[in-house]
Every structure is written in structure tokens, then in C-alpha cells.
Protein backbone atom coordinates (compact mmCIF):
# COMPACT_ATOMS: atom_id res chain seq x y z
CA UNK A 1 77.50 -42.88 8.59
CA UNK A 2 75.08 -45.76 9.26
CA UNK A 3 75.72 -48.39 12.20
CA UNK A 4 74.23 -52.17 11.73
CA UNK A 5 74.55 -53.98 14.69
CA UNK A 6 73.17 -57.77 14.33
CA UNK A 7 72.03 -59.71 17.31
CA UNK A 8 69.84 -63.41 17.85
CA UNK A 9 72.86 -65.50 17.01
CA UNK A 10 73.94 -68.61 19.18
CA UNK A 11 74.12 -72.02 19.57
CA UNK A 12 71.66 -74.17 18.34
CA UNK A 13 70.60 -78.02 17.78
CA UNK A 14 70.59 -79.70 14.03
CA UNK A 15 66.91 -78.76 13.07
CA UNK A 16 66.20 -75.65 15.26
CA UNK A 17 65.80 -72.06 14.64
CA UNK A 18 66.81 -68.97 14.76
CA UNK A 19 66.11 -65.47 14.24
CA UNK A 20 68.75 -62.66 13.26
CA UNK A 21 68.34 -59.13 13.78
CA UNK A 22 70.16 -55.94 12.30
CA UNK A 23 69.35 -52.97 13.49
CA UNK A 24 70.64 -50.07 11.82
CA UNK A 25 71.58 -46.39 13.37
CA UNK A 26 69.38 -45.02 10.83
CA UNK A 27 66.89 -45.04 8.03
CA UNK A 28 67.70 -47.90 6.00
CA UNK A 29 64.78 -47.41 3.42
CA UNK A 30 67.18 -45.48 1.30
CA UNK A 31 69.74 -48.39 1.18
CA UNK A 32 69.36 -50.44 -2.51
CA UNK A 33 69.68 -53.48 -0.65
CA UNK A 34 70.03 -55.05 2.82
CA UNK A 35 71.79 -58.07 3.14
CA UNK A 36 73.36 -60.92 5.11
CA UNK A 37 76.45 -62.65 4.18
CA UNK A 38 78.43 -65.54 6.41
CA UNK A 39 81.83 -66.54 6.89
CA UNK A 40 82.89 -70.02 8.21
CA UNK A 41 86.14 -70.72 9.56
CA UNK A 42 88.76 -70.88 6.77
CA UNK A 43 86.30 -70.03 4.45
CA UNK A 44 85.35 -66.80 2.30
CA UNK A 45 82.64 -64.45 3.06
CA UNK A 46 79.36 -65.86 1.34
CA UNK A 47 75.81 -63.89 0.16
CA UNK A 48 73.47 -65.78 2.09
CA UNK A 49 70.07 -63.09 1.29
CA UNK A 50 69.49 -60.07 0.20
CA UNK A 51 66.14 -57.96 0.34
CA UNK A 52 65.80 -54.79 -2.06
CA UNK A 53 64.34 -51.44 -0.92
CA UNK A 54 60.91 -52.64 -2.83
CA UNK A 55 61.03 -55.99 -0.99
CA UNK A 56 62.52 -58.44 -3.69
CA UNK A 57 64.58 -61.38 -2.21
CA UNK A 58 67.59 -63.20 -3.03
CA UNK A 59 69.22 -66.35 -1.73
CA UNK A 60 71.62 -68.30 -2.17
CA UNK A 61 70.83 -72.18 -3.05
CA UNK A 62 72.39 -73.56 0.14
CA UNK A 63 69.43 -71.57 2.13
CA UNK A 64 66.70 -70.97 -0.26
CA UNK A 65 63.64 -72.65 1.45
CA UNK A 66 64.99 -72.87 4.60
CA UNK A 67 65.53 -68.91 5.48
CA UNK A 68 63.55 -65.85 5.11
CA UNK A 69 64.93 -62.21 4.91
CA UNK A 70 62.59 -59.47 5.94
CA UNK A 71 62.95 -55.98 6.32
CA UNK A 72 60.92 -53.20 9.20
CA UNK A 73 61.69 -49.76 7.46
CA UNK A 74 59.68 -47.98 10.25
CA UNK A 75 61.97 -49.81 12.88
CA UNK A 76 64.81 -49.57 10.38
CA UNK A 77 66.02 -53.32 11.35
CA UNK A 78 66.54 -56.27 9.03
CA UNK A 79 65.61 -59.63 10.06
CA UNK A 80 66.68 -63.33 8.66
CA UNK A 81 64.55 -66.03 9.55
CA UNK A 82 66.93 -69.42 9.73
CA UNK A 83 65.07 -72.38 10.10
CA UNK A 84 66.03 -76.44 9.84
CA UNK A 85 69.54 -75.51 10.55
CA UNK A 86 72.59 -77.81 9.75
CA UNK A 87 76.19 -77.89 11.15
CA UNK A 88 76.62 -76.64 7.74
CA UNK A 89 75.09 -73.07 8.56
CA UNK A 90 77.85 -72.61 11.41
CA UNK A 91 79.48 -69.39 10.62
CA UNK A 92 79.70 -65.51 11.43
CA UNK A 93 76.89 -64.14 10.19
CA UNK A 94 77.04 -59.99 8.81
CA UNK A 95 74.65 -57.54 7.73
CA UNK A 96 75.36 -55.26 4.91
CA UNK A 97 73.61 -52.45 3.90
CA UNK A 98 74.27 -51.10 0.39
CA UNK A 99 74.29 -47.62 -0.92
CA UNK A 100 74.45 -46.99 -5.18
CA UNK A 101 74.86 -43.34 -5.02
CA UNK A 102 77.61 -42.44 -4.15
CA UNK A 103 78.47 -46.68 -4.30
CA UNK A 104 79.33 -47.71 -0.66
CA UNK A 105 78.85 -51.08 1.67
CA UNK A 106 78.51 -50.58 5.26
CA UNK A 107 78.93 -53.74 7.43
CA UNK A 108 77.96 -54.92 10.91
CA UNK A 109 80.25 -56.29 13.15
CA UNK A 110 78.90 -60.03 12.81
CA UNK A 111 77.08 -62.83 14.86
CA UNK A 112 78.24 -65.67 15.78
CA UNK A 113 75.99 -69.04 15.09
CA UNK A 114 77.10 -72.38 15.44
CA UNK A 115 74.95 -75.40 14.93
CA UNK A 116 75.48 -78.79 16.80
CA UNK A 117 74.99 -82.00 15.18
């Protein structure tokens, strides 16, 4: 059983940064993928990045260009970059972690950031 715990959210300007962090309870360089996914008020969960075990990236369209996942395997943490923020961007923000064999998705308990216009 693998813990993610995310951290770095808050409240920040239209325009400004900020850095996530997942740090997971144990190796995560077996996972598939690591990912973060977002959920605004009212709204379904979302894929916002993913990063494979051999370092490929995914994003959606709303953030492509404007965030950047990374991924420490010797600190076993996941990071997501979030620059030029918008009001848009305001949401809980989760880590995932996913496992093919046997298939499982273990999730983080979420981070809140919220973006002022």
C-alpha cells in the first residue's frame, strides 16, 4: 500500500506560480504512470498531466504550455510545475499513481489551489 500525499497548493494571483508536490510512501519507479488530475467545484475530476515511468508526458489542452510534470524516482515525489495561472485553474488538485499489474489507482488526498482574478 502506497501513500501520496500532495503539498505547495494555495492561493495565488492571475499570472503567478506554483509548484505541487506528491510525495509518495514508497518507490514510485514501479508505478506505469504518475499523475495529477483536478476537480473544481460542481465539476468532474479532470487529467490535468501524466508522466510515464520512462519520462513521457501528457497534458491536457487547457494546461499544455503552461505546466510541467516531473518526476524524482530517487526521492520518490512527483512534481507539477503551474505557471501563468487563471481563475480557471481553481480546483482540488490529486495525485494518482497507477499500477498495471495487478491494475490499481492509488490517490492522494488533494490540494487545494485557488486563483484570484
Amino acid at each position: 500500500q502506497v501513500q501520496l500525499v500532495e503539498s505547495g497548493g494555495g492561493l495565488v494571483q492571475f499570472g503567478g506560480s506554483l509548484r505541487l508536490s506528491c510525495a509518495a510512501s514508497g518507490s514510485i519507479s514501479g508505478f506505469a504512470a504518475m499523475g495529477w488530475y483536478r476537480q473544481a467545484p460542481g465539476k468532474q475530476r479532470e487529467l490535468v498531466a501524466t508522466i510515464t515511468r520512462g519520462g513521457r508526458t501528457n497534458y491536457s489542452d487547457s494546461v499544455k504550455g503552461r505546466f510541467t510534470n516531473s518526476r524524482d524516482n530517487a526521492k520518490n515525489t512527483v512534481y507539477l510545475q503551474m505557471n501563468s495561472l487563471k481563475p480557471e485553474d481553481t480546483a482540488v488538485y490529486y495525485c494518482s499513481a497507477k499500477r498495471n499489474l495487478p491494475p490499481y489507482d492509488y490517490w492522494g488526498q488533494g490540494t487545494q489551489v485557488t486563483v484570484s482574478s
